[in-house]
Protein backbone atom coordinates (compact mmCIF):
# COMPACT_ATOMS: atom_id res chain seq x y z
CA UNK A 1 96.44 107.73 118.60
CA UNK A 2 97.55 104.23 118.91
CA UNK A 3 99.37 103.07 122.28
CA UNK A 4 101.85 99.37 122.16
CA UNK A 5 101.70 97.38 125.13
CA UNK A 6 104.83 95.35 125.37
CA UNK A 7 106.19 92.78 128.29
CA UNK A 8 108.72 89.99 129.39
CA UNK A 9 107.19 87.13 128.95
CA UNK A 10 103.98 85.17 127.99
CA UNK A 11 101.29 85.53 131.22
CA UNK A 12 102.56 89.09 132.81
CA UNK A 13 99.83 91.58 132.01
CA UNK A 14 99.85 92.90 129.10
CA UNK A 15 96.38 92.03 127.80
CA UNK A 16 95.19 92.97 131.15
CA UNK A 17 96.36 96.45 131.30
CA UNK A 18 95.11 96.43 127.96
CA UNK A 19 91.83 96.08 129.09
CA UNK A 20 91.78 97.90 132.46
CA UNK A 21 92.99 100.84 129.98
CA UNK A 22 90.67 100.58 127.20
CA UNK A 23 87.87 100.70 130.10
CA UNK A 24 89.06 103.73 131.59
CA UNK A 25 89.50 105.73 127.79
CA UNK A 26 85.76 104.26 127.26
CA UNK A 27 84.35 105.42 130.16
CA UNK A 28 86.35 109.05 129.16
CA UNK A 29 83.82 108.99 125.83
CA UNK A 30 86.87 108.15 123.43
CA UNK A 31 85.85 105.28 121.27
CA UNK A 32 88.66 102.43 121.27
CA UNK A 33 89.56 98.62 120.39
CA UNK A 34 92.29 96.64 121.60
CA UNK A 35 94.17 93.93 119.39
CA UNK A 36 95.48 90.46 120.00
CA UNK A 37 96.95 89.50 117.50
CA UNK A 38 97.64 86.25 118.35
CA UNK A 39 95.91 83.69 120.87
CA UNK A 40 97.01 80.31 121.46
CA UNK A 41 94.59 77.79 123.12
CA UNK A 42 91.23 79.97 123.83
CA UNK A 43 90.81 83.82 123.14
CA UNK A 44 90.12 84.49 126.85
CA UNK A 45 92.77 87.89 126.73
CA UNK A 46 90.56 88.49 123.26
CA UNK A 47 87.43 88.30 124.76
CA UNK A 48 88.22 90.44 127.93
CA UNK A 49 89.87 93.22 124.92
CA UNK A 50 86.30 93.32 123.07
CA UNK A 51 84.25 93.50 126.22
CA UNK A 52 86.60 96.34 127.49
CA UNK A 53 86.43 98.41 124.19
CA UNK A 54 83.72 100.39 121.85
CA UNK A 55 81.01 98.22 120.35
CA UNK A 56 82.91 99.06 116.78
CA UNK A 57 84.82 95.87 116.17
CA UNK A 58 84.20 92.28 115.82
CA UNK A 59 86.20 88.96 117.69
CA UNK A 60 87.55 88.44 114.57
CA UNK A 61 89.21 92.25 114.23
CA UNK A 62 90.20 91.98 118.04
CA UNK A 63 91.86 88.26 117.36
CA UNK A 64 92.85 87.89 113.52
CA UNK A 65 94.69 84.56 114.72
CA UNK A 66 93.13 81.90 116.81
CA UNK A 67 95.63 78.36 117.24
CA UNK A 68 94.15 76.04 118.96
CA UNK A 69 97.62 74.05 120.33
CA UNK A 70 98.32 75.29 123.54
CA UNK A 71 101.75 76.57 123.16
CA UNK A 72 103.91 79.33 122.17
CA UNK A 73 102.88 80.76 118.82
CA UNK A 74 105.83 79.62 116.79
CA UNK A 75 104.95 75.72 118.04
CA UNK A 76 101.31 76.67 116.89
CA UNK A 77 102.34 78.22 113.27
CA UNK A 78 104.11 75.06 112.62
CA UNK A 79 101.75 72.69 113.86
CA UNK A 80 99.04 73.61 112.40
CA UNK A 81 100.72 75.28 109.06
CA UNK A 82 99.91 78.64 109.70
CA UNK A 83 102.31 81.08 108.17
CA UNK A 84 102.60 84.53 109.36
CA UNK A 85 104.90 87.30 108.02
CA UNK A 86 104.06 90.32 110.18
CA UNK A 87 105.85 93.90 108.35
CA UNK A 88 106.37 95.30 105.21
CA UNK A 89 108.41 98.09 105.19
CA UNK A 90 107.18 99.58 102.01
CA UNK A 91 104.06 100.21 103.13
CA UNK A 92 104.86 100.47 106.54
CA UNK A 93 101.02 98.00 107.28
CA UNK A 94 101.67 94.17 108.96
CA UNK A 95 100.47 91.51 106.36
CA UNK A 96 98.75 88.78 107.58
CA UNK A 97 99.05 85.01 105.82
CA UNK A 98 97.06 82.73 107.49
CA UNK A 99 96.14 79.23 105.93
CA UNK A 100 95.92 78.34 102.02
CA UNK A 101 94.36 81.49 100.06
CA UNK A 102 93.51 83.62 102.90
CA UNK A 103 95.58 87.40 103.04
CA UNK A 104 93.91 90.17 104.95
CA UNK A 105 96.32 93.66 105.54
CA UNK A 106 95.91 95.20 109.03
CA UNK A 107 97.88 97.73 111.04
CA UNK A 108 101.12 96.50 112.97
CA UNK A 109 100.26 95.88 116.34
CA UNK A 110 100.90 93.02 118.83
CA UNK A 111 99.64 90.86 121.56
CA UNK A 112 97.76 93.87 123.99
CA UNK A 113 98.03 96.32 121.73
CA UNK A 114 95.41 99.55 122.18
CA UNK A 115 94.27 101.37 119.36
CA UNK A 116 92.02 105.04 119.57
CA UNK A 117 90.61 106.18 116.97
């Protein structure tokens, strides 16, 4: 079972509700991991997502991309050459380009996103 978080705007909750959920589904005995995909500054939202879920992924897995500029991620990509191209329809998994000869293949999810397995 995988559940998609989705909000507004940048700063309303989502990787909070994430957490406060993945807490409550751990304490239940279901093992779980949340997902942010993306993190621009620090991986504070990343950090709480790990801490929440199962001891069963790493920061890495939680947070496949960490910018460092402080802005939205499109101002991030393109300052510090990042390119991401997030679905494939053929195979139906999000692809993940991140700088110069780096490709790793991981489910589509987004920022907040709650996966049980």
């Amino acid at each position: 079972m995988s559940l998609f978080i989705t909000g507004t705007d940048t700063g309303v909750g989502k990787s909070h509700i994430a957490a406060r959920l993945l807490h409550l589904v751990r304490a239940s005995g279901v093992r779980c991991a949340g997902m942010k995909a993306i993190c621009c500054k620090d991986r504070r939202d990343a950090e709480a997502l790990l801490a929440a879920g199962s001891d069963c992924v790493t920061i890495d897995q939680v947070n496949p991309v960490w910018l460092k500029t402080p802005a939205a991620p499109i101002v991030g990509t393109l300052m510090e050459k990042v390119t991401i191209v997030w679905w494939s329809r053929k195979t139906g998994w999000a692809v993940l380009i991140t700088r110069p000869l780096r490709c790793e293949a991981l489910p589509h999810t987004s920022s907040g996103a709650l996966v049980l397995y």
